[in-house]
Structure formats: structure tokens, C-alpha cells
N, C-alpha and C. Protein backbone atom coordinates (compact mmCIF):
# COMPACT_ATOMS: atom_id res chain seq x y z
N UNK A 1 17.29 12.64 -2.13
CA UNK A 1 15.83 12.73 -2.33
C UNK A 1 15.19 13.31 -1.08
N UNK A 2 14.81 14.19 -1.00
CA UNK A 2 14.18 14.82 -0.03
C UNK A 2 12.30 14.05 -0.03
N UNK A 3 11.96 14.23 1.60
CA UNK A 3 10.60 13.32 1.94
C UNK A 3 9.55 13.82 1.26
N UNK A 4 9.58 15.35 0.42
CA UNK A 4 8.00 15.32 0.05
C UNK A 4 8.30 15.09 -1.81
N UNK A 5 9.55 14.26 -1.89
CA UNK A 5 9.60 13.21 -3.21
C UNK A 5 9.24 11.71 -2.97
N UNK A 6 8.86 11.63 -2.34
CA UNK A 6 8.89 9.91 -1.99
C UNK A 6 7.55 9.59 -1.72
N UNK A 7 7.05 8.70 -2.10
CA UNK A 7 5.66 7.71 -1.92
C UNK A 7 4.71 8.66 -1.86
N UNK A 8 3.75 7.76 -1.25
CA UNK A 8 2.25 7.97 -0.92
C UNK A 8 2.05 7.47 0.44
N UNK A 9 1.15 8.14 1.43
CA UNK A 9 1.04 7.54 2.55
C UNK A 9 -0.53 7.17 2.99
N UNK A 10 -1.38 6.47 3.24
CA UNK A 10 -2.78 6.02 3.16
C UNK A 10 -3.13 6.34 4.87
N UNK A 11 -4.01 7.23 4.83
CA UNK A 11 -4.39 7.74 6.46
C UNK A 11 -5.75 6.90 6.55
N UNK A 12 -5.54 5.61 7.39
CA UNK A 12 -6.98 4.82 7.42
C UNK A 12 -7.62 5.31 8.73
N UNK A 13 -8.61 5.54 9.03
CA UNK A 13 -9.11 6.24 10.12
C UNK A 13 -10.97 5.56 10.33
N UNK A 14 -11.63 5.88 11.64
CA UNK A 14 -12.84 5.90 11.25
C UNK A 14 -13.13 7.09 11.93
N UNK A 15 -14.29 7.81 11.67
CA UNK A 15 -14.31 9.19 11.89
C UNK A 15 -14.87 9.35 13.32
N UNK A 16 -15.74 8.28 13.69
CA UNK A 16 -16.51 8.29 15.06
C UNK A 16 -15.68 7.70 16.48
N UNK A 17 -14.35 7.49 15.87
CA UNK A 17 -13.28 6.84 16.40
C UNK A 17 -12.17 7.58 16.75
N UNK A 18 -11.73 7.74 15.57
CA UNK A 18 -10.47 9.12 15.75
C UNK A 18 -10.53 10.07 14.58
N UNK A 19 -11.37 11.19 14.46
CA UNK A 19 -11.79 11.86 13.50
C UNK A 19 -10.54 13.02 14.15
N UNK A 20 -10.16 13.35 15.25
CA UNK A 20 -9.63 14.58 16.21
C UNK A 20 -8.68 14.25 15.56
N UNK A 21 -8.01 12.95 15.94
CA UNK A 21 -6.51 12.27 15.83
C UNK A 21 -5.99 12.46 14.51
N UNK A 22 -6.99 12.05 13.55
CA UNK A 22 -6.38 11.41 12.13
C UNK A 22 -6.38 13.69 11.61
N UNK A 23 -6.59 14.27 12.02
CA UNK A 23 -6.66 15.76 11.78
C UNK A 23 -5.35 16.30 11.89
N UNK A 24 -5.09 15.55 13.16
CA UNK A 24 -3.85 16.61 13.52
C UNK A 24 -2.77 15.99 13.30
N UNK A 25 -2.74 14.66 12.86
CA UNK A 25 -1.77 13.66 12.20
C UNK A 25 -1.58 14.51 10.67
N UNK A 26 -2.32 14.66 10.39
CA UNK A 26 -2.63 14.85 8.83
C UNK A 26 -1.60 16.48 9.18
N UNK A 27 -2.29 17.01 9.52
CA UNK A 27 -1.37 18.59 9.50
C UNK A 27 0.02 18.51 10.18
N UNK A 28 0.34 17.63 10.42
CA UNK A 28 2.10 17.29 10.84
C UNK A 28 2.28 16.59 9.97
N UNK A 29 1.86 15.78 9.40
CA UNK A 29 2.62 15.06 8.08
C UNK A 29 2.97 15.60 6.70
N UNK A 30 1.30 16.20 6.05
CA UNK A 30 1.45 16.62 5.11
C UNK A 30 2.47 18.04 4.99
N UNK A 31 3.04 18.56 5.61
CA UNK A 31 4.14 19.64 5.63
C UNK A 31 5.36 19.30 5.17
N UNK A 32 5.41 17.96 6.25
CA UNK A 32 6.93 17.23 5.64
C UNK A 32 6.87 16.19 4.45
N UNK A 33 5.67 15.78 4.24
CA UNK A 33 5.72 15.09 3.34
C UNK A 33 5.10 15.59 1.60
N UNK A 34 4.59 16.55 1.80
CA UNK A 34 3.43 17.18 0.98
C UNK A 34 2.17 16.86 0.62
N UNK A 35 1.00 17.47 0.52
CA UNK A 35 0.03 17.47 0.67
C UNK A 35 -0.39 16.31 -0.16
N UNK A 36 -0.25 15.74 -1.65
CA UNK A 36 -0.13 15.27 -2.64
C UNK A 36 0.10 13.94 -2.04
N UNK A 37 1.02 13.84 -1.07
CA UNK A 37 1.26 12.45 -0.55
C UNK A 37 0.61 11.78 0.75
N UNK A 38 -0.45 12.68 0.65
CA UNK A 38 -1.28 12.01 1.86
C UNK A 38 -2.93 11.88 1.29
N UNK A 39 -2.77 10.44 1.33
CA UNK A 39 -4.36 10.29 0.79
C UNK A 39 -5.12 10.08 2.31
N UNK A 40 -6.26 10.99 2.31
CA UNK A 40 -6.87 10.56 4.17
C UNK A 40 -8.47 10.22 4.41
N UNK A 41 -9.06 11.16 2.66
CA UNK A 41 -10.64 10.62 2.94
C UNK A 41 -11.04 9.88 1.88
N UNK A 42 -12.19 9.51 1.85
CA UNK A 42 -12.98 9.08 0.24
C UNK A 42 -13.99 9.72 0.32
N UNK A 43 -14.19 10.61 0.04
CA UNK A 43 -15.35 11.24 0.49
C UNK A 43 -16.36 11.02 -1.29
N UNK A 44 -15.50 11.33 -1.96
CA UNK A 44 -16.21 11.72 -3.71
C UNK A 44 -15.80 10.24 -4.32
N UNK A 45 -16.42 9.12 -3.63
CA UNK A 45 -16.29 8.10 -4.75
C UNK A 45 -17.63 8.32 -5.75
N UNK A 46 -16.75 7.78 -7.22
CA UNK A 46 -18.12 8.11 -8.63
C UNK A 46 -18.87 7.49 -8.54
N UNK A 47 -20.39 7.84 -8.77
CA UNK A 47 -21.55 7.34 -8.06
C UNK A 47 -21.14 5.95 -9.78
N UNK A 48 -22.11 5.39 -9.21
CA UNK A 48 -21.69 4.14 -10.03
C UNK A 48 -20.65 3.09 -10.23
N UNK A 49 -19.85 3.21 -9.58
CA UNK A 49 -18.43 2.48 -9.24
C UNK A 49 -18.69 1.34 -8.17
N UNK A 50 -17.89 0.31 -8.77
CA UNK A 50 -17.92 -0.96 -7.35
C UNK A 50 -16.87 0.08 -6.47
N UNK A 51 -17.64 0.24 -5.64
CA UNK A 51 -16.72 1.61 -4.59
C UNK A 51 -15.60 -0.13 -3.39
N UNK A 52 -16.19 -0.87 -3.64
CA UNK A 52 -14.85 -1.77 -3.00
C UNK A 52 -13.58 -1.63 -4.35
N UNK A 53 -14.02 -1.89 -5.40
CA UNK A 53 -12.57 -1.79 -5.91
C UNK A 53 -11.82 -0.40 -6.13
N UNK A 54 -12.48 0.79 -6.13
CA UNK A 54 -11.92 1.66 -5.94
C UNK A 54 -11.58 2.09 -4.97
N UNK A 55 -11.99 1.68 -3.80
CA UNK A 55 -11.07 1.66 -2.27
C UNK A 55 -9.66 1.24 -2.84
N UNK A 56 -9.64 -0.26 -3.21
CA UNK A 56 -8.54 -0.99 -3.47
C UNK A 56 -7.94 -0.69 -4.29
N UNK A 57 -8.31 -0.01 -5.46
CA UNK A 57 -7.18 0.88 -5.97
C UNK A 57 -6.52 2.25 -5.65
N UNK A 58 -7.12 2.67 -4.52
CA UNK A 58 -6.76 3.67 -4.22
C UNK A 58 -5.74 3.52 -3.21
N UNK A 59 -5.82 2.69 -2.18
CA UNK A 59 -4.67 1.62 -1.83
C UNK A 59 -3.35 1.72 -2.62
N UNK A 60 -3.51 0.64 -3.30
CA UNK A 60 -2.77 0.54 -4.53
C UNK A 60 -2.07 1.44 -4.85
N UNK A 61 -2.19 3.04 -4.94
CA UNK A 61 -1.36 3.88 -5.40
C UNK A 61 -0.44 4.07 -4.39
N UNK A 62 -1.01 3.69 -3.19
CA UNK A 62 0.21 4.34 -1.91
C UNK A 62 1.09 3.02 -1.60
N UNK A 63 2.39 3.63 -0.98
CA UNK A 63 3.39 2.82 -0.58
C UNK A 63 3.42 2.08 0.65
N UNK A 64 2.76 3.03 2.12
CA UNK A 64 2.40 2.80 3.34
C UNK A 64 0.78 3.02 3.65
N UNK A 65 0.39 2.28 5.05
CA UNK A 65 -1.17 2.66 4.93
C UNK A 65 -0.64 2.46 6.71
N UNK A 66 -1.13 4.12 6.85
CA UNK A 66 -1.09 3.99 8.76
C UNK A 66 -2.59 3.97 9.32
N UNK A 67 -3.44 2.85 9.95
CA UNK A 67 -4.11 2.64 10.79
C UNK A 67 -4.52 2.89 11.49
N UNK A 68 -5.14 3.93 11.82
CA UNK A 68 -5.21 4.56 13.33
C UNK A 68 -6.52 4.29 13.78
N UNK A 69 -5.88 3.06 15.47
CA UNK A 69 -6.83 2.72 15.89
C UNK A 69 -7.10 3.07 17.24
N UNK A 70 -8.28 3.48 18.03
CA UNK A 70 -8.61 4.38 18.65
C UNK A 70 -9.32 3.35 20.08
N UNK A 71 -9.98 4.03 20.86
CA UNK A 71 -10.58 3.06 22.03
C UNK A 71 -11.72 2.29 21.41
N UNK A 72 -12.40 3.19 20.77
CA UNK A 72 -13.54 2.18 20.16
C UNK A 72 -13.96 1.92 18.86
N UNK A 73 -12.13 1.81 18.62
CA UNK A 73 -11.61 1.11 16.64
C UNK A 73 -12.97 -0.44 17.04
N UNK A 74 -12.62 -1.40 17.68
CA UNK A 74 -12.68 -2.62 17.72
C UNK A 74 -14.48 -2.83 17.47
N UNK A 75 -15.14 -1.66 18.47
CA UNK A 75 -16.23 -2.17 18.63
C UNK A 75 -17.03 -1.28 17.99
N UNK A 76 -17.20 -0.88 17.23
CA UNK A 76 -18.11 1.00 16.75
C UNK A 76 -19.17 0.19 16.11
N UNK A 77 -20.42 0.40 15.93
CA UNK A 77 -21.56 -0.28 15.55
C UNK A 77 -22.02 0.37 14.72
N UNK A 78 -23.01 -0.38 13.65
CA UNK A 78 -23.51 0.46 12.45
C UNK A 78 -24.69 0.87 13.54
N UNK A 79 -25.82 1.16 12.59
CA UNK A 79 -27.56 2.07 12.67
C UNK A 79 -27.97 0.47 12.95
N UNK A 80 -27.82 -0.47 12.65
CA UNK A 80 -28.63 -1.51 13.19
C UNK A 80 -28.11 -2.71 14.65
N UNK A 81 -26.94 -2.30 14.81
CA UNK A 81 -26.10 -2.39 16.39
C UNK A 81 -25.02 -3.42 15.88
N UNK A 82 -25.21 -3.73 14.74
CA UNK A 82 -23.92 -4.50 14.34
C UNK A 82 -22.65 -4.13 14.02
N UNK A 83 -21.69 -4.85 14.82
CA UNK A 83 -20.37 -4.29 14.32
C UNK A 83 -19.60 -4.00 13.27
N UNK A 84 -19.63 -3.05 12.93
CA UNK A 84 -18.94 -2.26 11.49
C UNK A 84 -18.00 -2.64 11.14
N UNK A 85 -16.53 -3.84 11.88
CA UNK A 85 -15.84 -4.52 11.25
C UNK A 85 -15.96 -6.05 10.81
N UNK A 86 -17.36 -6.29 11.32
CA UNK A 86 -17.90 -7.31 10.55
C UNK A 86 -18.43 -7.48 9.37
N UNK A 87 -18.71 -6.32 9.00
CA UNK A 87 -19.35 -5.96 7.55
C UNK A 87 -18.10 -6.09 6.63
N UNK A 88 -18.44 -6.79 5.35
CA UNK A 88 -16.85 -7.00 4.13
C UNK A 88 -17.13 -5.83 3.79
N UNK A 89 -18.03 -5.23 3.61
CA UNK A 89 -17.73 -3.92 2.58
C UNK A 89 -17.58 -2.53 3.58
N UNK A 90 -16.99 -2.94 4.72
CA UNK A 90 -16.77 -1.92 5.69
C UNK A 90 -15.45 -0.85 5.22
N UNK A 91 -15.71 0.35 4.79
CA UNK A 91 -14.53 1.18 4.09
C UNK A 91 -13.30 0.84 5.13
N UNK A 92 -13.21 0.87 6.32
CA UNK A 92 -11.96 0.83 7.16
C UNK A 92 -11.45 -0.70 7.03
N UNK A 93 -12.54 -1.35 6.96
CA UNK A 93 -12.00 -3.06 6.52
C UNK A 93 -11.51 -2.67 5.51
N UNK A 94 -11.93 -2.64 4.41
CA UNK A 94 -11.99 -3.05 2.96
C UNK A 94 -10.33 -2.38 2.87
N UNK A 95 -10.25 -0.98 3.07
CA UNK A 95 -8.69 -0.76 3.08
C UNK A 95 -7.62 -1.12 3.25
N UNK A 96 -7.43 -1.89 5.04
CA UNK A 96 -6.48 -1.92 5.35
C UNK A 96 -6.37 -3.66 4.86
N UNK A 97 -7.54 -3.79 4.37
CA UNK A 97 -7.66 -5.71 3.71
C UNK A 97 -6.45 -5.41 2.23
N UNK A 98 -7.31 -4.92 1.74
CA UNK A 98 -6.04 -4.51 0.77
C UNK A 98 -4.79 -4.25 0.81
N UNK A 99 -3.91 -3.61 1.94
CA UNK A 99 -3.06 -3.43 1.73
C UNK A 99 -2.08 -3.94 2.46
N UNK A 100 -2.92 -5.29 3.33
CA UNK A 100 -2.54 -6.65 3.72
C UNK A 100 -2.24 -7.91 2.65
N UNK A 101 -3.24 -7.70 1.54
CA UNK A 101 -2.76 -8.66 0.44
C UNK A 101 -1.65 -7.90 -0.26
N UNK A 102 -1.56 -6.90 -0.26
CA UNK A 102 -0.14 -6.18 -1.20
C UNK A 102 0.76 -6.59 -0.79
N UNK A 103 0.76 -6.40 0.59
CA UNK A 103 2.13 -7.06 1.75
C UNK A 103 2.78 -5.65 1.45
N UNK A 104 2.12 -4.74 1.52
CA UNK A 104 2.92 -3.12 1.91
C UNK A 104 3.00 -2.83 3.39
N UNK A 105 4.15 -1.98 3.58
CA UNK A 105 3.96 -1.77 5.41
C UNK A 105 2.62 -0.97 5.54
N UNK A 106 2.35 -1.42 6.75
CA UNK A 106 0.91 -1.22 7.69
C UNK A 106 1.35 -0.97 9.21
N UNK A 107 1.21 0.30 9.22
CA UNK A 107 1.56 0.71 10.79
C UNK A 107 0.51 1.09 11.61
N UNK A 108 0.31 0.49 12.66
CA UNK A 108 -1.26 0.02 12.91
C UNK A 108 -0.63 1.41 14.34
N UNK A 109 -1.33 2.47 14.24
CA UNK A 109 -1.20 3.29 15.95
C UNK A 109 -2.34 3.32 16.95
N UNK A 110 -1.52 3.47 17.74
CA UNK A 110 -2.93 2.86 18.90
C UNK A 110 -2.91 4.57 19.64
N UNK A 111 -4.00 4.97 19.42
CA UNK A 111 -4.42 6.39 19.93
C UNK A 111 -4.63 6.72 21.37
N UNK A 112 -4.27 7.07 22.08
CA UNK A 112 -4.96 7.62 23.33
C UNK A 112 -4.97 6.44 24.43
N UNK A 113 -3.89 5.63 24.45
CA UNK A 113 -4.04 4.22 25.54
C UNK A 113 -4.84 3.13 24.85
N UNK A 114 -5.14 3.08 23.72
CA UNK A 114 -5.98 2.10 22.86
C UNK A 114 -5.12 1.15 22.98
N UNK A 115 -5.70 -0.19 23.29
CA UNK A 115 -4.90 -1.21 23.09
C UNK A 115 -5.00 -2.01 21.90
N UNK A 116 -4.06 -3.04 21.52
CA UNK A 116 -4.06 -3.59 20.23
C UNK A 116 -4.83 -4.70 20.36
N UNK A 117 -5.62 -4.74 19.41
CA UNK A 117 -6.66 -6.08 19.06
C UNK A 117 -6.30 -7.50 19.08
N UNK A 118 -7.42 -8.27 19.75
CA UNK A 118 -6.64 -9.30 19.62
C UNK A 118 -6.99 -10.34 18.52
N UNK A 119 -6.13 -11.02 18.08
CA UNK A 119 -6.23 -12.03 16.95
C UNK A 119 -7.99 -12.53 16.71
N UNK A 120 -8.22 -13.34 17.65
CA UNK A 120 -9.74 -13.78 18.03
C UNK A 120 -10.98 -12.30 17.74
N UNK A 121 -10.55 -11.64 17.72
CA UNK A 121 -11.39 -10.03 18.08
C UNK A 121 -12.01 -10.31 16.69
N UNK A 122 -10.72 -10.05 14.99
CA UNK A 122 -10.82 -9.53 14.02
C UNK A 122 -11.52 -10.80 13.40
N UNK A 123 -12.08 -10.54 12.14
CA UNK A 123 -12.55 -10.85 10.69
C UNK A 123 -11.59 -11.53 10.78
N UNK A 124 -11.03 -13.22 9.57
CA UNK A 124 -10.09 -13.35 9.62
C UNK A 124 -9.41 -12.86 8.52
N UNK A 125 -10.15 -12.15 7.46
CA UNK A 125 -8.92 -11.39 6.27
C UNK A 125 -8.42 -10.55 7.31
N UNK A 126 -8.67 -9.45 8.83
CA UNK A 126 -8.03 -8.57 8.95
C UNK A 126 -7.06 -9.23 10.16
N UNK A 127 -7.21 -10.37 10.45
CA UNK A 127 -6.35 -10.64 11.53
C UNK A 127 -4.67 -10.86 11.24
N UNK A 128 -4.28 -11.03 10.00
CA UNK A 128 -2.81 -10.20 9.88
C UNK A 128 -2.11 -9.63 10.44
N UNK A 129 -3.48 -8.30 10.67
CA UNK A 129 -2.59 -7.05 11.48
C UNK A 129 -2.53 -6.79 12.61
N UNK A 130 -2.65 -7.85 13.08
CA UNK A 130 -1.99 -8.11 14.38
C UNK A 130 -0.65 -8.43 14.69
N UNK A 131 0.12 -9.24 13.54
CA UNK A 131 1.50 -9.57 13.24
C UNK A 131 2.09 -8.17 12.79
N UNK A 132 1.59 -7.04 12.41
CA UNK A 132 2.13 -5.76 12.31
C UNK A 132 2.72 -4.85 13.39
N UNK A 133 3.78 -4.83 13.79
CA UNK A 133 4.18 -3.63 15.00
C UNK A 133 3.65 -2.57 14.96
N UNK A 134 3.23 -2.17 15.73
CA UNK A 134 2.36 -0.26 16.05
C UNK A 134 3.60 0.50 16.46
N UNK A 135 3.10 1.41 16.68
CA UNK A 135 3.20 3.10 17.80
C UNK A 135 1.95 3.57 18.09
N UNK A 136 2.12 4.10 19.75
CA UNK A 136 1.48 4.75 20.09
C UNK A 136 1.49 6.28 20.11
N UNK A 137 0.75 6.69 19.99
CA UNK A 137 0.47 8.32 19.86
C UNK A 137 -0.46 8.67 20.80
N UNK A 138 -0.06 9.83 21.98
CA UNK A 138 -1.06 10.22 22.73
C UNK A 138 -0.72 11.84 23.03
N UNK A 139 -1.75 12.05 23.90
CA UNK A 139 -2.00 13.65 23.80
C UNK A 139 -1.18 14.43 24.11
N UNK A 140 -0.50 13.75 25.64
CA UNK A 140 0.51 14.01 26.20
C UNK A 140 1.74 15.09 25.36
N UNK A 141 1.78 13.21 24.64
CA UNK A 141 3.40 13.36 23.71
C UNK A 141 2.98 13.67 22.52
N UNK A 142 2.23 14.16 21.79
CA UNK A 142 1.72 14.11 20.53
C UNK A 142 2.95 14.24 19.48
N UNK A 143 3.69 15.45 19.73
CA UNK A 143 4.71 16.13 18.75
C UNK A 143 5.84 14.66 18.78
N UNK A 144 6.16 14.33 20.23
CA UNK A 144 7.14 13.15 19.99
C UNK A 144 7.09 12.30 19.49
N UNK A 145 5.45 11.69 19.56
CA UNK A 145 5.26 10.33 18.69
C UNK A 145 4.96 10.68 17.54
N UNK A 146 4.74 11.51 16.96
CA UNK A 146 4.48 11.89 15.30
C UNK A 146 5.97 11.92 15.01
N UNK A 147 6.86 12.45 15.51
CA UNK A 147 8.07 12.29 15.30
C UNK A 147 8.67 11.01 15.01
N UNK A 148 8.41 10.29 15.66
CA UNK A 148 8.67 8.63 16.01
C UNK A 148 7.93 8.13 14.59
N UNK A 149 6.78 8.02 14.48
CA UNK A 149 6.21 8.14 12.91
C UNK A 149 6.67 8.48 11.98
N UNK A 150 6.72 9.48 11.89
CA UNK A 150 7.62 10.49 10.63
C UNK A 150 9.05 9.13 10.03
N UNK A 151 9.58 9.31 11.01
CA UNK A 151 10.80 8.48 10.88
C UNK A 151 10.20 7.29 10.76
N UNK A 152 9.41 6.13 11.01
CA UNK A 152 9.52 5.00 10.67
C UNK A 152 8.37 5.16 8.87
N UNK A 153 7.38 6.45 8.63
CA UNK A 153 7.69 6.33 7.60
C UNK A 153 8.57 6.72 6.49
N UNK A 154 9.41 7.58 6.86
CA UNK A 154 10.44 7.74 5.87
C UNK A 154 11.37 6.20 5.63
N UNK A 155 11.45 5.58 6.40
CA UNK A 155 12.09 4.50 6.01
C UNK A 155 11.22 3.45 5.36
N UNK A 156 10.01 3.71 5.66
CA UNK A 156 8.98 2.80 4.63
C UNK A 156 8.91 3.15 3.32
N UNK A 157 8.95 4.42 3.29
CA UNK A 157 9.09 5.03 1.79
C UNK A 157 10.42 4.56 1.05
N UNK A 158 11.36 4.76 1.89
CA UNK A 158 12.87 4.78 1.43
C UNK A 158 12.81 2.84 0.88
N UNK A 159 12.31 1.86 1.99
CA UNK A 159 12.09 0.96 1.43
C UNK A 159 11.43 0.54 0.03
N UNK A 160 10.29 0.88 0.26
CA UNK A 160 9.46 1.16 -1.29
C UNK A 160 10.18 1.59 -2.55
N UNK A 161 10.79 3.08 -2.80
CA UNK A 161 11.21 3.39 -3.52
C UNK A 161 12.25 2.37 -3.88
N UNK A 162 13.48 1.82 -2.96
CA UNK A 162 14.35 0.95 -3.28
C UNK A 162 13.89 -0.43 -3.84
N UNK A 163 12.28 -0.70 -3.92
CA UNK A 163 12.33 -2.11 -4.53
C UNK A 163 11.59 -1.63 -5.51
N UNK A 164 10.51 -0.75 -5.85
CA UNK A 164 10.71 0.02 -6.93
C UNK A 164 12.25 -0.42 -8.30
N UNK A 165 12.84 0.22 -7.57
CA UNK A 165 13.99 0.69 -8.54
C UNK A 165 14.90 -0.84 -8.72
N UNK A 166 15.07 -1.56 -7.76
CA UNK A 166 14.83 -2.74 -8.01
C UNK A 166 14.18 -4.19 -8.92
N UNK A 167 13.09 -3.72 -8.77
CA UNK A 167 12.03 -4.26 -10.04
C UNK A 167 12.55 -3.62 -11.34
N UNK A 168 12.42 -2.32 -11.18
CA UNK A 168 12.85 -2.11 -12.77
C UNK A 168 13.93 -2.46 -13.08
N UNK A 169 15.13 -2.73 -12.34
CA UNK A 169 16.22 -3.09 -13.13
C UNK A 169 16.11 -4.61 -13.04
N UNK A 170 15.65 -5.31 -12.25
CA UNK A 170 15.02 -6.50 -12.92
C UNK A 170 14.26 -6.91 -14.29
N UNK A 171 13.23 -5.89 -14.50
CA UNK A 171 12.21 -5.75 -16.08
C UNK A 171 13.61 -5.02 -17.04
N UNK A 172 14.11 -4.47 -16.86
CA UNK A 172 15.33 -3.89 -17.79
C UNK A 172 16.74 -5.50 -17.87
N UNK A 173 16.55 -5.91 -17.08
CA UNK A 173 17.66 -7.20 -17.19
C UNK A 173 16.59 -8.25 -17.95
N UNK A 174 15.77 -8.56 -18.08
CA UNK A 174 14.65 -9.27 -18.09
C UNK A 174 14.57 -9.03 -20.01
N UNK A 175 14.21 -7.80 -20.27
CA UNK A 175 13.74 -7.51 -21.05
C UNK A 175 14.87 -7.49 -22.39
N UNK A 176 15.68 -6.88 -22.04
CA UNK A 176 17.51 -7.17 -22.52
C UNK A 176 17.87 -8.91 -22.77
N UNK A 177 17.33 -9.44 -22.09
CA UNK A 177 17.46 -10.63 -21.92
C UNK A 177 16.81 -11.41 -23.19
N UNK A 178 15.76 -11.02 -23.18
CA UNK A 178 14.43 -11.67 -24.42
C UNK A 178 14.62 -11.16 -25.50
N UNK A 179 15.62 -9.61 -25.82
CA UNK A 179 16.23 -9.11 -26.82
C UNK A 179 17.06 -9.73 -27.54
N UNK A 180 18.70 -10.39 -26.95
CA UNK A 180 19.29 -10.99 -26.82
C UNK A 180 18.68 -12.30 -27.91
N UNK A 181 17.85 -13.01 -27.01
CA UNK A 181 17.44 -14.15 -27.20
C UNK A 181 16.77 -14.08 -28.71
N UNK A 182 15.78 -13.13 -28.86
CA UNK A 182 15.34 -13.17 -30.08
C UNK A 182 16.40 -12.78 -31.26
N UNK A 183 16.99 -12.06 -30.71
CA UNK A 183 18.37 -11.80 -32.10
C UNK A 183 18.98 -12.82 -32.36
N UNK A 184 19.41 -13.77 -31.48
CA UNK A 184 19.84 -14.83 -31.81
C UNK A 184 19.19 -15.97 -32.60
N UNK A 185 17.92 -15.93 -31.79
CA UNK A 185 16.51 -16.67 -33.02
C UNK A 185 16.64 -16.31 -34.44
N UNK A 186 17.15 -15.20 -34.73
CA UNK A 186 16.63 -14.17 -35.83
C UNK A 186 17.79 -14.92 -36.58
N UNK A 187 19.28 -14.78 -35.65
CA UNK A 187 20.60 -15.18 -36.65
C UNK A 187 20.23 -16.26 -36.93
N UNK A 188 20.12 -17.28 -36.77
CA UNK A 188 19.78 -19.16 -36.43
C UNK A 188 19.10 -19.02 -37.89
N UNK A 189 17.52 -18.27 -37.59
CA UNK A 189 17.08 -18.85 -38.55
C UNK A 189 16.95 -17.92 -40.26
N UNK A 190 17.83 -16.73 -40.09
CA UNK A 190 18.41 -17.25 -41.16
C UNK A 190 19.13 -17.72 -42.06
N UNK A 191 20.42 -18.18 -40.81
CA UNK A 191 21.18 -19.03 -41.04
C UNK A 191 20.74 -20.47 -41.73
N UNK A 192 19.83 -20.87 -41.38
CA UNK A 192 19.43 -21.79 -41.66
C UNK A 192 18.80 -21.80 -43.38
N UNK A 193 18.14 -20.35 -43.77
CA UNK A 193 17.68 -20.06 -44.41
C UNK A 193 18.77 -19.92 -45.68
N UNK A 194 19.78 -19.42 -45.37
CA UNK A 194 20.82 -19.57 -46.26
C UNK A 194 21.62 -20.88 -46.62
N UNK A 195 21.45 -21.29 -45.66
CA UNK A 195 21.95 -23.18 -45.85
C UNK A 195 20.87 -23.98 -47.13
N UNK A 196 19.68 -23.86 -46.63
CA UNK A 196 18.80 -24.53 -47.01
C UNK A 196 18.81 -23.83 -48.63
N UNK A 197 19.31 -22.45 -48.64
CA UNK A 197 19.03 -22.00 -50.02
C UNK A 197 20.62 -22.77 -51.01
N UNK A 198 21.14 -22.66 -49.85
CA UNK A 198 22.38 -23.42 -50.74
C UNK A 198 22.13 -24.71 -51.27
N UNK A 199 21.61 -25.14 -50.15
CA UNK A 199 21.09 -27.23 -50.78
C UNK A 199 20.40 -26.95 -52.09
N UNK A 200 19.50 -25.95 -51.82
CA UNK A 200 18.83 -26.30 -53.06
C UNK A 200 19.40 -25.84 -54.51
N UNK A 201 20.07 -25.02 -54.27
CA UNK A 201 21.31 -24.71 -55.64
C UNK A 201 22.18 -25.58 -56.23
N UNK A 202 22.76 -26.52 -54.87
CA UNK A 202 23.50 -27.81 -55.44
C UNK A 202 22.93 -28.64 -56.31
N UNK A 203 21.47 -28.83 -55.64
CA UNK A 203 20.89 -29.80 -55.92
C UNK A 203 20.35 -29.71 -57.41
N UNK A 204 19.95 -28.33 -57.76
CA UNK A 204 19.43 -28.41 -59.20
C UNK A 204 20.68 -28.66 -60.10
């Protein structure tokens, strides 16, 4: 199986944060992975939509969701000075919240010397991802640590796909199973059905 067959990859970003970063991530990935497999904006959610659950399903379709958190991921403020990861319906919350309850890998990168958040910092739906291992990516090394990436998601994918295929032969053992079972229901009772037709033949 070659990498631009495999999964979906979720580019969580905030734009006033690492808008540069999540760009040039995107044009080294999507090559090896194909374009198709990199979801990176929301730009056209349908006006009328609980736009939180279509975040979360959009989630949902991908296998991995990489994080990219920047010097001032932690603290970026809305128009009224409040912090934008305090807000629940914050798009960069609301994402990577989701794909913390999936329990899909979450590779949290720390951009440019960004350090990782601390437990106490986050919301507590997002404090999870702190128990998540990173990579760093910086300017320096850019090509090396995308490299370093690349590879830990191909093995996220490779994971995915394998429990994938897993599950289904679970629902295929499963399902075979309840087949089984009902045929046998089926013999029983009309086994029974032929017994009972016999009693009553004796009997008249």
C-alpha cells in the first residue's frame, strides 16, 4: 500500500499563530500523502449547521489530527481580550476535543521553540493532550523534522488501517456468528414443528 492510499490526516492550526507553519507543512505532506488526504481549513462551513458538530464530524473522517502549536498557541485572545481556548466553541478547541474522545493519535508539534502546555494552562476537556508525545519542527531543520513527521504519520495510518481491517473481521466473525445461530433457531423450530404435527396425528 503505498502512503497516498492510506487515511486522512487533520491539520489543526490557528492562523494568528502558525498560519506560515501549517503552509509549508501542508505542501510537504500533501505530495506524499495526496492532496485528498489532508484536511487543513474550514473555511465553507453550511450557513445553518451546528458548525460544532460539523467540526466533529469532520474529525471523524480522519485517522490522525496533527496540532500545531506555536509561541502564542496557549495565549491568543479573541476582540474582547479573552482567551480563545477558553471559549467551548473555539474551532481549534472544538477539534482537537474531538479527536481526544475518539482516542485517535494526536501529534501535538511545538513550532519554532514553542514549549508544551502545561496541564493547569488547558480547559479540562483539552488537558489530555498533554499525555500526547510531540515533535518539534523549526526553521532551522524544517525538511528534517517534517521528515521525522512523515514517518511517525505513516505509522499512524498504518496503525489505523490495521484496526480498521481488524474490526471488520471482527463484524464478519460476529455476523457469521448470528447466521449460524439463527439457522439453528430455524432447524429447532421446525423440528419441533414436525414433532408437534406428529402428536397430533397420533392423537386423532
Amino acid at each position: 500500500m503505498t502512503a497516498k492510499q492510506k487515511g486522512r490526516i487533520f491539520l489543526n492550526y490557528r492562523r494568528v499563530d502558525s498560519e506560515a507553519y501549517a503552509g509549508r507543512i501542508y505542501d510537504r505532506l500533501a505530495p506524499y500523502f495526496g492532496d485528498d488526504a489532508i484536511f487543513m481549513d474550514v473555511d465553507d462551513i453550511p450557513a445553518g449547521v451546528n458548525f460544532v458538530k460539523f467540526l466533529e464530524d469532520q474529525v471523524q473522517s480522519c485517522d490522525v489530527l496533527i496540532a500545531l502549536i506555536g509561541r502564542q498557541w496557549l495565549n491568543v485572545k479573541d476582540k474582547y481580550g479573552k482567551r480563545r481556548l477558553d471559549n467551548p466553541q473555539d474551532f481549534v478547541r472544538i477539534e482537537i476535543v474531538a479527536a481526544l474522545k475518539r482516542d485517535i493519535r494526536v501529534i501535538p508539534v511545538l513550532l519554532g521553540g514553542a514549549q508544551y502546555p502545561q496541564e493547569t494552562e488547558l480547559p479540562e476537556n483539552l488537558q489530555p493532550l498533554v499525555l500526547r508525545s510531540g515533535l518539534p519542527i523549526n526553521h532551522h531543520s524544517f525538511h528534517t523534522d517534517v521528515d521525522r513527521l512523515i514517518k511517525h504519520l505513516e505509522d499512524a495510518l498504518e496503525d489505523a488501517e490495521n484496526s480498521r481491517v481488524l474490526k471488520a473481521k471482527h463484524l464478519q466473525e460476529e455476523l457469521e456468528k448470528r447466521q449460524r445461530q439463527t439457522e439453528i433457531e430455524n432447524y429447532l423450530l421446525q423440528a419441533n414443528t414436525a414433532i408437534s404435527l406428529d402428536d397430533w396425528r397420533l392423537a386423532q
